[in-house]
C-alpha atoms as a PDB file:
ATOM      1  CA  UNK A   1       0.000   0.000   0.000  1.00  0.00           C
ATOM      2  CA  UNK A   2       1.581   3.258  -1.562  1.00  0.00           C
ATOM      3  CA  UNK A   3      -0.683   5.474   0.944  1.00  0.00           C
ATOM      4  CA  UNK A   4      -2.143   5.303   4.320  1.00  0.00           C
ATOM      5  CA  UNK A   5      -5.549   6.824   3.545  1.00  0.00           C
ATOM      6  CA  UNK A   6      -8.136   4.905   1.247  1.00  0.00           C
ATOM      7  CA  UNK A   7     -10.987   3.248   0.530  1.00  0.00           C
ATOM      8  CA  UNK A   8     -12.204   0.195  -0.842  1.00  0.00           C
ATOM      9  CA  UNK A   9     -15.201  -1.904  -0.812  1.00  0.00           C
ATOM     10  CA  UNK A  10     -16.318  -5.609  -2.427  1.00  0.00           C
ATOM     11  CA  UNK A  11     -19.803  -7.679  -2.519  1.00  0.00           C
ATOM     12  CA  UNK A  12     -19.228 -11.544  -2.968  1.00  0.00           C
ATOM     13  CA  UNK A  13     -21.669 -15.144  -2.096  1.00  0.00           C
ATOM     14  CA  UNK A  14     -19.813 -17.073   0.327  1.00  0.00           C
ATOM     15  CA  UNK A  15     -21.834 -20.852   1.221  1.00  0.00           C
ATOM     16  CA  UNK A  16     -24.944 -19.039   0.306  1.00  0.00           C
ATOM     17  CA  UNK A  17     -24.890 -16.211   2.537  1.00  0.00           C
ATOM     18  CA  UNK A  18     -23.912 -12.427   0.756  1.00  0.00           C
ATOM     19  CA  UNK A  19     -21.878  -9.916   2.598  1.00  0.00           C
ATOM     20  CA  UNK A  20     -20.152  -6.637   1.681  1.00  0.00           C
ATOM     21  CA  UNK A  21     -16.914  -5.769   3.069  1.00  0.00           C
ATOM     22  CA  UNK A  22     -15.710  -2.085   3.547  1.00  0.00           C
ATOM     23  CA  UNK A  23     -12.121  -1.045   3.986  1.00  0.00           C
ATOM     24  CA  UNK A  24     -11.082   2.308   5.333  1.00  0.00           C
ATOM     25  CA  UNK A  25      -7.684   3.488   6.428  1.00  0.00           C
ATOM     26  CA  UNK A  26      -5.987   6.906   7.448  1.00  0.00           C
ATOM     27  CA  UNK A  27      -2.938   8.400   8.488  1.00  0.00           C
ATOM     28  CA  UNK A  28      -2.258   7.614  11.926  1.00  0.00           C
ATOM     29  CA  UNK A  29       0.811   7.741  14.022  1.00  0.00           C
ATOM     30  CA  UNK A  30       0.291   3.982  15.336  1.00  0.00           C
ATOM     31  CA  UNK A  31      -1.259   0.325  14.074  1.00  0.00           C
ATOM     32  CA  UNK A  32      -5.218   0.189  14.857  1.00  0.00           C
ATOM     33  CA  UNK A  33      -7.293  -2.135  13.459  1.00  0.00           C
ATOM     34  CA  UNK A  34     -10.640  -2.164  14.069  1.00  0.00           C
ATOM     35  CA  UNK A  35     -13.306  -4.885  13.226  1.00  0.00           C
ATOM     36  CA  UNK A  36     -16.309  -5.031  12.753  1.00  0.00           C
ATOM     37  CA  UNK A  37     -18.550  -8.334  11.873  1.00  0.00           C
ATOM     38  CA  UNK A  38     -22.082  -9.735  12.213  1.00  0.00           C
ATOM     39  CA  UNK A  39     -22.308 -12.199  14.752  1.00  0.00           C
ATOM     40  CA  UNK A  40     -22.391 -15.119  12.491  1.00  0.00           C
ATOM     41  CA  UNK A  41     -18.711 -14.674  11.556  1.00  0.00           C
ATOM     42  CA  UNK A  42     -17.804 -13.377  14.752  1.00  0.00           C
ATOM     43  CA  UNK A  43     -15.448 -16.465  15.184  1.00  0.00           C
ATOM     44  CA  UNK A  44     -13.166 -14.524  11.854  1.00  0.00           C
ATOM     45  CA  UNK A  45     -12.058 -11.740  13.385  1.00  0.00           C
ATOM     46  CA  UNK A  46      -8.853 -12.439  14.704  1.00  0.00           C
ATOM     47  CA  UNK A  47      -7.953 -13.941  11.589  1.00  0.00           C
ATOM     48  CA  UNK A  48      -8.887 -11.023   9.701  1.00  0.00           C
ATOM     49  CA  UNK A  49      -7.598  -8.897  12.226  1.00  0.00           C
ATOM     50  CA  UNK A  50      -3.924 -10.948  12.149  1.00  0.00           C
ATOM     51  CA  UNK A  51      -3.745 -11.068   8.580  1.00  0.00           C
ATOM     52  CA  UNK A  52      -4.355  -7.168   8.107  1.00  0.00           C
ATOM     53  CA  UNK A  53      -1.518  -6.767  11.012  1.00  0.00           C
ATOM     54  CA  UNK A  54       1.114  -8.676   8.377  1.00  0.00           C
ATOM     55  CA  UNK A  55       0.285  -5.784   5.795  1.00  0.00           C
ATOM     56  CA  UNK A  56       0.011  -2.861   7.372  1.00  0.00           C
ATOM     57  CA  UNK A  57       3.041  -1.454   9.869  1.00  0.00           C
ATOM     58  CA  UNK A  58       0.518   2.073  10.570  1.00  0.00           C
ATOM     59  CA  UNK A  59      -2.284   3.585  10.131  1.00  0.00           C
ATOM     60  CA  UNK A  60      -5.856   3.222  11.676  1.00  0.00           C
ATOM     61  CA  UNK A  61      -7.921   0.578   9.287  1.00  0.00           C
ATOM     62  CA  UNK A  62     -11.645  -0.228  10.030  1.00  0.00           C
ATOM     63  CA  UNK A  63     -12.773  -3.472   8.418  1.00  0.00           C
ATOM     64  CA  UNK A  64     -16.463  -3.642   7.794  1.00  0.00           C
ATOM     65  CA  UNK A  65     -18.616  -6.857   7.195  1.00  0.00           C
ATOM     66  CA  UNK A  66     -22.054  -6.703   6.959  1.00  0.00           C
ATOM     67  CA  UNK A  67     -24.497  -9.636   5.485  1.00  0.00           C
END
């Protein structure tokens, strides 16, 4: 990632349930991630949350999943 502020967003069918996932960073001093999912992939978050950790070294990036 060239820059530290962005935005991105996707729409996919995963085992016949459809969710949209947002991804927003900015400029920030330190590494925050923030997650948020519906409860029916709740168990996911630390792996999302770890595998956005290997790619990012700062910056404040909110992860949104919503079905």
């Amino acid at each position: 990632m060239r820059s530290m502020t962005g935005f991105g967003s996707a729409r996919g069918i995963v085992d016949d349930g459809r969710f949209s996932v947002a991804v927003r960073s900015l400029n920030h001093r330190y590494r925050e991630v923030i997650g948020r999912v519906p409860p029916i992939i709740a168990e996911l978050e630390p792996s999302i949350r770890q595998t956005v950790y290997k790619w990012f070294s700062r910056g404040r990036i909110e992860i949104t999943v919503n079905e």
